[in-house]
N, C-alpha and C. Protein backbone atom coordinates (compact mmCIF):
# COMPACT_ATOMS: atom_id res chain seq x y z
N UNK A 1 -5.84 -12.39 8.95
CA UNK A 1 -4.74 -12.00 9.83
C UNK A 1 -3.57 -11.42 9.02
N UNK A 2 -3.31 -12.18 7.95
CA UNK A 2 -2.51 -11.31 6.90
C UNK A 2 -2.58 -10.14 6.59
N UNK A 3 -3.70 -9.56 6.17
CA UNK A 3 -4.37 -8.82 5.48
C UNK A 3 -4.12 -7.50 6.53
N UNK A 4 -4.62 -7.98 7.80
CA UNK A 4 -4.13 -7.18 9.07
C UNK A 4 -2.67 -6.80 9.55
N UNK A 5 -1.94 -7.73 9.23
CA UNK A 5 -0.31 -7.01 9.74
C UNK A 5 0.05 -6.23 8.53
N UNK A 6 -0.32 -6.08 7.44
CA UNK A 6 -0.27 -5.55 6.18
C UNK A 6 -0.45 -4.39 6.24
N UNK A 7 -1.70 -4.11 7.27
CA UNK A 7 -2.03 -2.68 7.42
C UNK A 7 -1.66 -1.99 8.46
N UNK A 8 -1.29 -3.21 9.55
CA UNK A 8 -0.30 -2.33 10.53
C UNK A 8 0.81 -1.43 10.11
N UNK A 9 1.31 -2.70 9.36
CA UNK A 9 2.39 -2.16 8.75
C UNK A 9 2.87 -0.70 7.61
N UNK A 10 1.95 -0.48 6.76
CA UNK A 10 1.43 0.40 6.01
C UNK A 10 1.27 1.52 7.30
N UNK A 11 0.98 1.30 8.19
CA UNK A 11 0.43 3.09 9.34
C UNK A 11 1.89 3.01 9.77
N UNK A 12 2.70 1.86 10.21
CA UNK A 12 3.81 2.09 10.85
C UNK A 12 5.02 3.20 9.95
N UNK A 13 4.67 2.51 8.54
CA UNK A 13 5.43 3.02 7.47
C UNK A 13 5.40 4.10 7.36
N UNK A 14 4.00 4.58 6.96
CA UNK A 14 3.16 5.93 6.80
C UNK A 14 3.78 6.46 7.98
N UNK A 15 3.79 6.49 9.43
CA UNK A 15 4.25 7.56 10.21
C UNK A 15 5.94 7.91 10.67
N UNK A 16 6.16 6.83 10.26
CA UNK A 16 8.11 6.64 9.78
C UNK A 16 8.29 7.84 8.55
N UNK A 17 7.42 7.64 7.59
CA UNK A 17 7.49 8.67 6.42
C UNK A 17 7.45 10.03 6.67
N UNK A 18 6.33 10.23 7.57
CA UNK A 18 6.30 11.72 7.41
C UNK A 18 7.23 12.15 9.12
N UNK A 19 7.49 10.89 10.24
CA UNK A 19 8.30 11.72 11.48
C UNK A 19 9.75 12.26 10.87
N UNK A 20 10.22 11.43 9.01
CA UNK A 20 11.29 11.79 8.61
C UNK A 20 11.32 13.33 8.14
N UNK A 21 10.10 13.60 7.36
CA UNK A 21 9.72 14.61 6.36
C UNK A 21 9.55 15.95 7.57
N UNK A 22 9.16 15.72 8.58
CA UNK A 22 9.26 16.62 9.88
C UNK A 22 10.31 17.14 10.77
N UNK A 23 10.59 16.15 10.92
CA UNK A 23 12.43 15.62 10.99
C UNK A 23 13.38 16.84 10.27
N UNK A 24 12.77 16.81 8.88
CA UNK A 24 13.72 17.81 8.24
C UNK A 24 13.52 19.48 8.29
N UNK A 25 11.78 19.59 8.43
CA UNK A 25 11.82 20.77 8.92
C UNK A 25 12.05 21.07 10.16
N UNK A 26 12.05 20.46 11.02
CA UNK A 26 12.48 21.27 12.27
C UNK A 26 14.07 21.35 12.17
N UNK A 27 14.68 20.60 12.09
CA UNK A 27 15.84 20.63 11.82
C UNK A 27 16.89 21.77 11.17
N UNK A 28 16.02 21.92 9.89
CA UNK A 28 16.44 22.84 9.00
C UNK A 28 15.49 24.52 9.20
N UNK A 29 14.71 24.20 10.20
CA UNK A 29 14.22 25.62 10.60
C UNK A 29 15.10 26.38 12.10
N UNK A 30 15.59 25.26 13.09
CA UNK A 30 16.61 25.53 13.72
C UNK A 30 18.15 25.86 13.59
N UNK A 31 18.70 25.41 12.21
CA UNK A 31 19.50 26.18 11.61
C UNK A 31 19.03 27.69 11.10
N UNK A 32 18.20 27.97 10.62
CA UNK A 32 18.30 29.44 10.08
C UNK A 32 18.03 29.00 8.97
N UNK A 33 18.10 27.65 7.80
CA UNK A 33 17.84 27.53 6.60
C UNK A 33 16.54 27.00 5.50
N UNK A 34 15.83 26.82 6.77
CA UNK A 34 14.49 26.71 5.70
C UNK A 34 14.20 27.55 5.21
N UNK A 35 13.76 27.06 3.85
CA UNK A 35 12.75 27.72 2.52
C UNK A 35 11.79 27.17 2.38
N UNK A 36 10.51 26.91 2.82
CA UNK A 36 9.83 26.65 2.30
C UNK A 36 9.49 26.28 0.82
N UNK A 37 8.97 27.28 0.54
CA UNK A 37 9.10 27.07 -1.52
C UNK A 37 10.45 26.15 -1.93
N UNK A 38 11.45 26.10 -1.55
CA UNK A 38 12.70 25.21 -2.04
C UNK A 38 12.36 23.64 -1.56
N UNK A 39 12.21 23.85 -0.16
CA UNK A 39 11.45 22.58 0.46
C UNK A 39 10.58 21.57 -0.16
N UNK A 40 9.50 22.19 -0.37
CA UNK A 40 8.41 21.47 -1.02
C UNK A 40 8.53 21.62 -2.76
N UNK A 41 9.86 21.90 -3.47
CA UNK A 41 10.20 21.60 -4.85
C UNK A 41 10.92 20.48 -5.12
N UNK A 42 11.49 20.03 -3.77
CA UNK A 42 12.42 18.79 -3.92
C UNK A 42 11.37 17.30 -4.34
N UNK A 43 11.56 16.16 -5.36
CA UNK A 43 10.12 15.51 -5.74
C UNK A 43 10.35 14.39 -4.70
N UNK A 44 11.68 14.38 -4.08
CA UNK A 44 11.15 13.48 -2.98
C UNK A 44 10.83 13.58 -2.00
N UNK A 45 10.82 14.65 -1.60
CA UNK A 45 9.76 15.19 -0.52
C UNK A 45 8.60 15.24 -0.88
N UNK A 46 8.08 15.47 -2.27
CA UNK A 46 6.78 15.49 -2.36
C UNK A 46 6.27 14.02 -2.57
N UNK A 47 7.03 13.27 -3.05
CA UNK A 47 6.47 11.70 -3.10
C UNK A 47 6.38 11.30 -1.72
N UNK A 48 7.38 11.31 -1.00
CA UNK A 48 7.40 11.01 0.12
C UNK A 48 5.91 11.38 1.74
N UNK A 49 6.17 12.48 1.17
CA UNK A 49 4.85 12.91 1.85
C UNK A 49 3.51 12.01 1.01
N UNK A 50 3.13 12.13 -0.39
CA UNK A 50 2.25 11.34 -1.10
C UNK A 50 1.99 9.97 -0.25
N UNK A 51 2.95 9.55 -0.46
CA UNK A 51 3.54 7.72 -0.19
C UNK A 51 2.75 7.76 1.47
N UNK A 52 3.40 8.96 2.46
CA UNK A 52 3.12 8.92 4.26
C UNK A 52 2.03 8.91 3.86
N UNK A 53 1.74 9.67 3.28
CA UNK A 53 -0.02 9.87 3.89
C UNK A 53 -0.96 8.98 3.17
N UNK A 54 -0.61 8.37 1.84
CA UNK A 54 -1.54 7.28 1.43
C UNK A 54 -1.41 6.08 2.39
N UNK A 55 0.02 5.55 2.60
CA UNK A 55 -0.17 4.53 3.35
C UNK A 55 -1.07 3.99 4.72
N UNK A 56 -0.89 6.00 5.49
CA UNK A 56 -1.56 5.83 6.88
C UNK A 56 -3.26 5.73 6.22
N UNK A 57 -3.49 6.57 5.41
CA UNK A 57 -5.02 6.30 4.96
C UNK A 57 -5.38 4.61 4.18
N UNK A 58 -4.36 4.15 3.54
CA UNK A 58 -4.50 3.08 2.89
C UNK A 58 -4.50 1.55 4.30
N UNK A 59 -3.99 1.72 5.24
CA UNK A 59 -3.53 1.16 6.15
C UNK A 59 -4.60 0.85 7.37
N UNK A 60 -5.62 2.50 7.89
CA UNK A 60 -6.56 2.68 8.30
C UNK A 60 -7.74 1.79 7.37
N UNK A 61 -8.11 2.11 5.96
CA UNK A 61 -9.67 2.13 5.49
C UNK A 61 -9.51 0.66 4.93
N UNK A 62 -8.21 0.57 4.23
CA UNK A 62 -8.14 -0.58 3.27
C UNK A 62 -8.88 -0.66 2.30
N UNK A 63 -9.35 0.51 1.52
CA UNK A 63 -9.81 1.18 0.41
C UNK A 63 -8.93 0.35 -0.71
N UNK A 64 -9.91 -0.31 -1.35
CA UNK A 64 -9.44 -1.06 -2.58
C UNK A 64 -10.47 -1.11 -3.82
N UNK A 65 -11.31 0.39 -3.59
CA UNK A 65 -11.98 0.89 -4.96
C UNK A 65 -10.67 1.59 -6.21
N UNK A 66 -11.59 1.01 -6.97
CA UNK A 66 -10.25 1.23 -8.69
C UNK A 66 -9.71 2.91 -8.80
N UNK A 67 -10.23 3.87 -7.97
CA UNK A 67 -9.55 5.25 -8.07
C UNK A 67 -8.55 5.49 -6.92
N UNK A 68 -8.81 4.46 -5.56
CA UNK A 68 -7.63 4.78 -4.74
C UNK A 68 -6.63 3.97 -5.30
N UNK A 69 -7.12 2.61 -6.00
CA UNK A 69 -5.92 1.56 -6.40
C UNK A 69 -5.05 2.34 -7.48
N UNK A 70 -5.60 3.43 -8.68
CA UNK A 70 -4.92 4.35 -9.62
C UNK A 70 -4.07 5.06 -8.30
N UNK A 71 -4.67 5.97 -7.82
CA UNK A 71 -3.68 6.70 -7.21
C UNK A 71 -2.41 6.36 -6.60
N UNK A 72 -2.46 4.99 -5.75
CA UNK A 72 -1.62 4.14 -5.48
C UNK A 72 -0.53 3.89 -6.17
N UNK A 73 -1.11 3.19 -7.41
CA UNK A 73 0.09 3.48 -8.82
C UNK A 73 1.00 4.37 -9.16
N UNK A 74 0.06 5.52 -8.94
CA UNK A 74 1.10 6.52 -9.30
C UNK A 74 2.24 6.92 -8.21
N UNK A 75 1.58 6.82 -7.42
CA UNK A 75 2.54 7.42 -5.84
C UNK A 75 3.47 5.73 -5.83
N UNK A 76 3.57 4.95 -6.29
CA UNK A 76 4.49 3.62 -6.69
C UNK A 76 5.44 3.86 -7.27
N UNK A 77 4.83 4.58 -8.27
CA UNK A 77 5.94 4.77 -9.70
C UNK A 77 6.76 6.04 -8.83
N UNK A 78 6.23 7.00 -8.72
CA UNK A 78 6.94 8.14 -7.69
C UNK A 78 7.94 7.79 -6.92
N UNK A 79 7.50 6.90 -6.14
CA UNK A 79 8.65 6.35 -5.06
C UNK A 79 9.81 5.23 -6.00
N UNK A 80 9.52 4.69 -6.76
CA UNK A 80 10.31 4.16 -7.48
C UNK A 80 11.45 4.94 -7.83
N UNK A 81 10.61 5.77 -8.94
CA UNK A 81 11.34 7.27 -9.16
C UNK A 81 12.10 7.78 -8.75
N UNK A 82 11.92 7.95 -7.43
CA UNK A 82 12.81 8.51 -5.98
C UNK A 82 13.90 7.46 -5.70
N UNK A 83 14.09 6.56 -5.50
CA UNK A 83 14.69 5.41 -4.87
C UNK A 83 15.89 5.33 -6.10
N UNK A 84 15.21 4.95 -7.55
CA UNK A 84 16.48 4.52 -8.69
C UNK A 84 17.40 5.99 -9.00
N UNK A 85 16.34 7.44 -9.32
CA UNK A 85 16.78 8.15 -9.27
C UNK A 85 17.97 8.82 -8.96
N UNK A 86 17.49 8.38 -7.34
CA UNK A 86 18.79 8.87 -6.40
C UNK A 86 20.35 7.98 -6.19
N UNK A 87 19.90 6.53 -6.76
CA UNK A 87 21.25 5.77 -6.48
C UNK A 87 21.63 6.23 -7.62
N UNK A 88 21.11 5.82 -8.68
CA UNK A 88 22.03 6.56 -9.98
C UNK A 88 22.39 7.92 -10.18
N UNK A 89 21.63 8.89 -9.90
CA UNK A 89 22.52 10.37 -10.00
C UNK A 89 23.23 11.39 -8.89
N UNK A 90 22.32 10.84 -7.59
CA UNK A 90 22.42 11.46 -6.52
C UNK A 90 23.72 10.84 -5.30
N UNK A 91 23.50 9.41 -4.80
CA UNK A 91 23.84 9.00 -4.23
C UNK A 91 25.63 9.50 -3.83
N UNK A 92 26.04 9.06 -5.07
CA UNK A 92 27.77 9.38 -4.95
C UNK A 92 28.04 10.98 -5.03
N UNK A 93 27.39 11.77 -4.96
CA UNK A 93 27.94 13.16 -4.71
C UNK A 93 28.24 14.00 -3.37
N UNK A 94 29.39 13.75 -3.37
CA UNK A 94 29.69 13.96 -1.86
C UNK A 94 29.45 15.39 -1.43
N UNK A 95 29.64 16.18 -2.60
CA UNK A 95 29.48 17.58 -2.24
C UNK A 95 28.20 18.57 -2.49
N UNK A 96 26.78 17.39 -2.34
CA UNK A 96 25.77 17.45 -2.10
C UNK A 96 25.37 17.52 -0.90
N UNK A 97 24.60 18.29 -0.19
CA UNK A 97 23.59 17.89 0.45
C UNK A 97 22.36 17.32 0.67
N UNK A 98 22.25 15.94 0.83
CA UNK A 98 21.18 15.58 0.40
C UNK A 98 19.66 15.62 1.48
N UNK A 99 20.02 15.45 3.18
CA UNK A 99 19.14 15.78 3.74
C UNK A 99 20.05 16.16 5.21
N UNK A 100 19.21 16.56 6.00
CA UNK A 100 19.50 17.47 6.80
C UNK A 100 20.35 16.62 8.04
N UNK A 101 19.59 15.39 8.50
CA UNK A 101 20.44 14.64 8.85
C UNK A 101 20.67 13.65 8.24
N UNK A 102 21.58 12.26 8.59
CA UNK A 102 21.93 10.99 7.56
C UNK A 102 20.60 9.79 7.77
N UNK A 103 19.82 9.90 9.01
CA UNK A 103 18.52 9.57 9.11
C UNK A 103 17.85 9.55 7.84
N UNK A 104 17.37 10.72 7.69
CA UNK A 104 16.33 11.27 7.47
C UNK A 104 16.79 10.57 5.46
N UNK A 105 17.60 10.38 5.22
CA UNK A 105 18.45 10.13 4.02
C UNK A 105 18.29 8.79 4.05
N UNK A 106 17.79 7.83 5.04
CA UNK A 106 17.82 6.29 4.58
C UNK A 106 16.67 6.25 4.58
N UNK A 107 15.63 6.94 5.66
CA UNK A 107 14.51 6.73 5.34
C UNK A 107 13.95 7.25 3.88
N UNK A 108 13.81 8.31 3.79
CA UNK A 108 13.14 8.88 2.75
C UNK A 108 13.79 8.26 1.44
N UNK A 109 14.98 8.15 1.08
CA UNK A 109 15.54 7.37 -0.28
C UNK A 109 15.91 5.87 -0.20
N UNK A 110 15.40 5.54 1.04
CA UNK A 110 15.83 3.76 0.81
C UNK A 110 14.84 3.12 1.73
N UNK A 111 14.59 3.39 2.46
CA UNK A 111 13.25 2.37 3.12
C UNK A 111 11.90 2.77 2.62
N UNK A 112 11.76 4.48 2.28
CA UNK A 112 9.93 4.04 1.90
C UNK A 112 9.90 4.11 0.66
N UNK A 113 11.07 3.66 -0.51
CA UNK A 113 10.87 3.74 -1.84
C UNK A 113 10.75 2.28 -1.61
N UNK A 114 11.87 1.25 -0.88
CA UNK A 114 11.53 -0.11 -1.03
C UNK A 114 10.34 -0.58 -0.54
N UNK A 115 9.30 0.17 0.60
CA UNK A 115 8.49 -0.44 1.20
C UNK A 115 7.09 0.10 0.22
N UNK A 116 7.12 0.68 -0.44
CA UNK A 116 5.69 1.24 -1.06
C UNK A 116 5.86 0.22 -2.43
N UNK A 117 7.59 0.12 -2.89
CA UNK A 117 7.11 -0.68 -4.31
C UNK A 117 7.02 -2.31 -4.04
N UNK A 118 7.30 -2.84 -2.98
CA UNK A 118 7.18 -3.99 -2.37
C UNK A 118 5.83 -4.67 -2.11
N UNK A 119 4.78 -3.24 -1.60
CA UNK A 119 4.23 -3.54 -0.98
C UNK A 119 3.13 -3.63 -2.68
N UNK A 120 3.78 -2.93 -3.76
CA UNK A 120 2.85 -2.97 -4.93
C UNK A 120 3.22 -3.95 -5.70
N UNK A 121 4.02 -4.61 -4.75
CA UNK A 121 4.47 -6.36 -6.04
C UNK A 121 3.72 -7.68 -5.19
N UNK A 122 3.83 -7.20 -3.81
CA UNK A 122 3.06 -8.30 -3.25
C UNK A 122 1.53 -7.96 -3.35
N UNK A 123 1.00 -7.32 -3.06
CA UNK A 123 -0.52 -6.86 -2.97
C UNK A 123 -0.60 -6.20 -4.43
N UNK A 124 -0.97 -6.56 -5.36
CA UNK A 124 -1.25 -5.68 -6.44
C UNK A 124 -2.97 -5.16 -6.39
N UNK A 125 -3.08 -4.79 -7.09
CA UNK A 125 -4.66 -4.20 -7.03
C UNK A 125 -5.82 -5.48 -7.42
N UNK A 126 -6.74 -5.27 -6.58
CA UNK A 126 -7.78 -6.66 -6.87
C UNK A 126 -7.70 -7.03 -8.25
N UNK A 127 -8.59 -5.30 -9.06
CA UNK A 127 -9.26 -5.38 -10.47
C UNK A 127 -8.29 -4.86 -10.95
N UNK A 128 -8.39 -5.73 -11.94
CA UNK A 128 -7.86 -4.76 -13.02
C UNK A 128 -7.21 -3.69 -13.69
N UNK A 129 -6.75 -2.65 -14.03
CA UNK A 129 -5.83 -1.41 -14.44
C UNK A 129 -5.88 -1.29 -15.77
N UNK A 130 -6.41 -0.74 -16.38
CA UNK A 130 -6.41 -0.83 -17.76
C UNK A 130 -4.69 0.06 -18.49
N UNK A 131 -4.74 -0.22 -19.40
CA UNK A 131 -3.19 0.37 -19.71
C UNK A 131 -2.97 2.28 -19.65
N UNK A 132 -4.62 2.45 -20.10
CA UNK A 132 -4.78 3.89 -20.40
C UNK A 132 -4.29 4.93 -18.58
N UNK A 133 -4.12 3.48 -17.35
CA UNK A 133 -3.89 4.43 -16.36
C UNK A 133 -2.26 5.05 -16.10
N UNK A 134 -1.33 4.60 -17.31
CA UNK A 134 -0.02 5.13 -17.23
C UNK A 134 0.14 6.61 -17.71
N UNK A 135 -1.35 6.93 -18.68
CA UNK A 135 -1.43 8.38 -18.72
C UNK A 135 -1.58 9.13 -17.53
N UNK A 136 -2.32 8.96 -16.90
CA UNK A 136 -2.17 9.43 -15.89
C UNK A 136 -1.13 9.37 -14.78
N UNK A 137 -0.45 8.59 -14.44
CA UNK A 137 0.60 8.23 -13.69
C UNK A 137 1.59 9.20 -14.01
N UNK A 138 2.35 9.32 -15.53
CA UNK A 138 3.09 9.62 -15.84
C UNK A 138 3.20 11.57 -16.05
N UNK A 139 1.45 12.09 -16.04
CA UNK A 139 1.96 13.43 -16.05
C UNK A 139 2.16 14.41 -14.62
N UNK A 140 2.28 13.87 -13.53
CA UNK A 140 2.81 14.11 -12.58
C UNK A 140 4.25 14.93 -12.54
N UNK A 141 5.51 13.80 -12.86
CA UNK A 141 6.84 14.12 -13.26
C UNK A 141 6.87 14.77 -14.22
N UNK A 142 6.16 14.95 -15.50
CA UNK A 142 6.17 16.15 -16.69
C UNK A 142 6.30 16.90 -15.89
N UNK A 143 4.83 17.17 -15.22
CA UNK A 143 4.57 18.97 -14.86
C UNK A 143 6.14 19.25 -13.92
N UNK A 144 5.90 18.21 -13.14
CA UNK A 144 7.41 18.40 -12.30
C UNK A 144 8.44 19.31 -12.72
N UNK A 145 9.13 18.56 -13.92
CA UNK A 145 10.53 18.98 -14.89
C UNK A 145 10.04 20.51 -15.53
N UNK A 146 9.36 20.56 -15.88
CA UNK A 146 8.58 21.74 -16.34
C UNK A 146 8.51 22.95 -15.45
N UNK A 147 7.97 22.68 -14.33
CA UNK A 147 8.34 23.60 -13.15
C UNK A 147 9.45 23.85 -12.69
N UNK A 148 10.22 22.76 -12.05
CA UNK A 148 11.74 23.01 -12.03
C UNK A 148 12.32 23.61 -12.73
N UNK A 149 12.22 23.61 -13.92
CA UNK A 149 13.22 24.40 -14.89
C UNK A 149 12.83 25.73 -15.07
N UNK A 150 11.27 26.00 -15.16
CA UNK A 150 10.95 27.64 -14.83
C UNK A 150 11.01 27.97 -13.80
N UNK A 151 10.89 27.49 -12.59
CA UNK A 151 11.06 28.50 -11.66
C UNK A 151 12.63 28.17 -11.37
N UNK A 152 13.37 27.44 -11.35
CA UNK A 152 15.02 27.88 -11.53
C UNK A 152 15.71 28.75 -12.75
N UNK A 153 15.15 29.08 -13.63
CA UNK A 153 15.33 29.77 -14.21
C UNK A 153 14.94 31.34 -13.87
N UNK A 154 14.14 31.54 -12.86
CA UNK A 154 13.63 32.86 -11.86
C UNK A 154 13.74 32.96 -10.88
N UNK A 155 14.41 32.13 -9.90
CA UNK A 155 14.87 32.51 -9.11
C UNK A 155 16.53 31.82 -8.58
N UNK A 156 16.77 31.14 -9.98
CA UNK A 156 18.06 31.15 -10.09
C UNK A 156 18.60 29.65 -8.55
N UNK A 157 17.49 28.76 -8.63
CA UNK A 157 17.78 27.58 -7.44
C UNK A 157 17.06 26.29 -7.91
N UNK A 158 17.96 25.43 -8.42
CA UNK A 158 17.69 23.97 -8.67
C UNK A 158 17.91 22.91 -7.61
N UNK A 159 16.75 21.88 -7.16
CA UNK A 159 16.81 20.93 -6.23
C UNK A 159 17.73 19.96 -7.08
N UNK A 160 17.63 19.55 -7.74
CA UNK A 160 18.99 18.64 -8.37
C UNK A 160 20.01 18.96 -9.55
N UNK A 161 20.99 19.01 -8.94
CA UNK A 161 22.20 19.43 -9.95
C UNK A 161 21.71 18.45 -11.93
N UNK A 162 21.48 17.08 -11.79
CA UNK A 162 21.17 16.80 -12.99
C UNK A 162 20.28 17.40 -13.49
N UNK A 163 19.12 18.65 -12.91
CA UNK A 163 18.13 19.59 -13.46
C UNK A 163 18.68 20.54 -13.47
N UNK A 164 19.99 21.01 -13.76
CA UNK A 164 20.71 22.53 -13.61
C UNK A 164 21.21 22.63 -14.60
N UNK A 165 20.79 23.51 -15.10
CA UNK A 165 21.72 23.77 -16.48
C UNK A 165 22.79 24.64 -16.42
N UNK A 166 22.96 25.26 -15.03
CA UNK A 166 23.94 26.20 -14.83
C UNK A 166 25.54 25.33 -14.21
N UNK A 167 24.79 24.14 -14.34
CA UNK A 167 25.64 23.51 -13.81
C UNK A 167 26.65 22.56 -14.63
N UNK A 168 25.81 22.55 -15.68
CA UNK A 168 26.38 21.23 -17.32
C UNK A 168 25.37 22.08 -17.96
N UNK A 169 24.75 22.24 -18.91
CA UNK A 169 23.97 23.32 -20.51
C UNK A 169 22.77 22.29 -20.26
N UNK A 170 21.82 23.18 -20.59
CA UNK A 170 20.38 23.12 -21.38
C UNK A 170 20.19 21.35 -22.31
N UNK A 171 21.36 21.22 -22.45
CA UNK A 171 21.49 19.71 -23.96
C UNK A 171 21.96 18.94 -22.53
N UNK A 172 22.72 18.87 -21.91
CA UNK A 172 22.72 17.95 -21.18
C UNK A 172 21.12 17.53 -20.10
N UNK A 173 20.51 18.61 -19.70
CA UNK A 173 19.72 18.04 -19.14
C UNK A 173 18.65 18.25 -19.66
N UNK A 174 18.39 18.35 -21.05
CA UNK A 174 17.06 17.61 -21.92
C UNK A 174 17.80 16.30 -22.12
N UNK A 175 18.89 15.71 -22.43
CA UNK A 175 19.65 14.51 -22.46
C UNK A 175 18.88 13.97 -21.67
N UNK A 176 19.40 14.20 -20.36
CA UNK A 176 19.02 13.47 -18.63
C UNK A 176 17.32 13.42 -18.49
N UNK A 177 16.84 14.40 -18.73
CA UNK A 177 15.54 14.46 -18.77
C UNK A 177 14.56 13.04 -19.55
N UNK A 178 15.28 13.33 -20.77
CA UNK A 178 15.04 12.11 -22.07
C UNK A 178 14.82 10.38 -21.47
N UNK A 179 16.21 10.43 -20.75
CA UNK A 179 16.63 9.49 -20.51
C UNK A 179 15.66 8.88 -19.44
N UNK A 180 15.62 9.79 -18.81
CA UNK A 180 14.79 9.62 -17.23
C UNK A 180 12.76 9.30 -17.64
N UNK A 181 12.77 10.12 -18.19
CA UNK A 181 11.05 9.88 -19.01
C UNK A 181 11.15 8.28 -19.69
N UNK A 182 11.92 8.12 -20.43
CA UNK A 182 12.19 6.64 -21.07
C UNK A 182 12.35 5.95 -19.64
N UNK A 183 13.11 5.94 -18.48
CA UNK A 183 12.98 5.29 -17.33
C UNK A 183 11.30 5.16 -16.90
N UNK A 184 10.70 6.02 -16.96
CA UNK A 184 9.20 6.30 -16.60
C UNK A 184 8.45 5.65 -16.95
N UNK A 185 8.29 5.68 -18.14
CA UNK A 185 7.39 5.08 -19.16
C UNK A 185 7.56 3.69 -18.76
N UNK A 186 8.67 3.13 -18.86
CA UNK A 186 9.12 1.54 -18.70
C UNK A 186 8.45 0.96 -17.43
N UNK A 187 8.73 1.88 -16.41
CA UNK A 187 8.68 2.06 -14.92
C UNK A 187 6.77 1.60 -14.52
N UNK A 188 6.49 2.35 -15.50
CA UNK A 188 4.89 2.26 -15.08
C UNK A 188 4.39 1.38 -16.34
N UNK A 189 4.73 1.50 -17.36
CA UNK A 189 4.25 0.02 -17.98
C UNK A 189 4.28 -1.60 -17.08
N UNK A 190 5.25 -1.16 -16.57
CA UNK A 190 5.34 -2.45 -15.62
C UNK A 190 4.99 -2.43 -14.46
N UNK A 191 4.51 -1.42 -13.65
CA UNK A 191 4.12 -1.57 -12.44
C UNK A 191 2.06 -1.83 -13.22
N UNK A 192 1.86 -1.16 -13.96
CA UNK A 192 0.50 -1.63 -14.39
C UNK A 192 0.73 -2.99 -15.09
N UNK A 193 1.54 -3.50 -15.61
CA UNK A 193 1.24 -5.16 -15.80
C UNK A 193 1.64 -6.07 -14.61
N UNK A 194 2.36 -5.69 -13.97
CA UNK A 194 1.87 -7.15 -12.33
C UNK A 194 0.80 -6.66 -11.87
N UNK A 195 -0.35 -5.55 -12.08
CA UNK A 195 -1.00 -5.73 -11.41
C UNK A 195 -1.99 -6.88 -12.68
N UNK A 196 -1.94 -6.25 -13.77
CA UNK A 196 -2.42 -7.44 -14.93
C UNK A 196 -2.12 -8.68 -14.57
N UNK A 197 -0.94 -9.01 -14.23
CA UNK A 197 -1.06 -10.05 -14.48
C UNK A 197 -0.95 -11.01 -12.99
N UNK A 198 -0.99 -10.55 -12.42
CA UNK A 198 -1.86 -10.82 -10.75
C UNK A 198 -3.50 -11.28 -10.91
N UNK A 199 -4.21 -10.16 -11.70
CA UNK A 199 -6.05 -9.87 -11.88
C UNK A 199 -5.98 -11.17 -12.99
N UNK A 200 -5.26 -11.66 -13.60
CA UNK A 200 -5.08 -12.73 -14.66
C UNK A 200 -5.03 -14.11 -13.85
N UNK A 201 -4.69 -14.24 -13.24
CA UNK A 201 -3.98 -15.11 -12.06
C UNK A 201 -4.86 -15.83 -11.42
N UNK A 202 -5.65 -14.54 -10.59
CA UNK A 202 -6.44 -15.06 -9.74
C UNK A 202 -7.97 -15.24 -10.29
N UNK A 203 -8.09 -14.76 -11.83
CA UNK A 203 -9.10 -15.18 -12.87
C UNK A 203 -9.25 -16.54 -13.32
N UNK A 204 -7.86 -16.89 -13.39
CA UNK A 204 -7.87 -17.97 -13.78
C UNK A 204 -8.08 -19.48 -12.35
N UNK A 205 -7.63 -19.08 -11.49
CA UNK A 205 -8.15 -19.83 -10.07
C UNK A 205 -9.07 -19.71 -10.18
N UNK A 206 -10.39 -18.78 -10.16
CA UNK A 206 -11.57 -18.70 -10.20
C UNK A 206 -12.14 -19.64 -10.94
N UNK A 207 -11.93 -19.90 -12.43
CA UNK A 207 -12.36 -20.45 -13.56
C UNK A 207 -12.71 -21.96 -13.53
């Protein structure tokens, strides 16, 4: 029965996630200001969507083979990502826009960053995680920063002012960048050891 409101909950989440992420395009296509391409460069929109749609599939199958449980991880660390991210650089800038309505701004940066990493401290993965899966986790946000910075550099439009160099120099946001990867690394070392040490746990009950 547990196991079951767990997954209610996960579809409820999942479709809260993406009526927000929809939310913003219609919204912002009835103004006159959608971009597409700008749209889908922002990374919490793209986690966010990740996060909707694993949950409604994770929620439905209850798929707990070791390649959906990796993927999981990563779309964890993502939403993490999203959630600390934004209180520390984003949050207090008033002369940001951050989403289209103030909705769409609690959901997407404060309820499904808390509900996806919540849901990866209480439920961790059955088996195991070996350490080698933070490689993978982690080159997601590379390619990310990497893109951002070339294609704002060509068409001259950054989704976050701390990725703008037109905004503070090139040294400040390899600084920020630096800083933020060292957040990462930490970020997913530790979301792969509770699941260690959960698979440790219930090894040892077994025993």
């Amino acid at each position: 029965m547990k196991s079951l409101h767990a997954r209610y909950l996960r579809i409820f989440f999942g479709l809260l996630g993406w009526s927000a992420v929809i939310t913003e395009v219609v919204v912002l296509m009835n103004q006159g200001v959608f971009n597409p391409s700008n749209f889908f460069s922002f990374f919490t929109i793209l986690s966010n969507i990740a996060a909707a749609s694993f949950l409604l599939y994770y929620g439905v199958t209850n798929d707990n083979s070791r390649n959906v449980q990796v993927t999981r991880g990563a779309i964890t660390l993502y939403m993490l990502m999203t959630g600390v991210i934004f209180a520390l650089l984003l949050s207090g800038l008033a002369d940001v826009r951050l989403t289209a309505i103030a909705w769409d701004n609690t959901v997407l940066h404060y309820i499904m960053p808390i509900v996806v990493v919540l849901d990866w401290m209480l439920n961790p993965p059955r088996n195991r995680l070996p350490v080698s899966v933070v490689k993978f986790w982690i080159l997601f946000p590379i390619i990310y920063v990497v893109y951002t910075l070339l294609r704002g550099s060509i068409v001259v439009w950054y989704p976050y002012p701390f990725l703008n160099p037109q905004m503070s120099s090139y040294t400040q946001v390899t600084v920020t960048s630096i800083v933020i990867a060292l957040f990462v690394f930490v970020a997913a070392f530790f979301l792969q050891r509770v699941g260690t040490i959960k698979y440790k746990s219930v090894a040892k009950k077994r025993s």
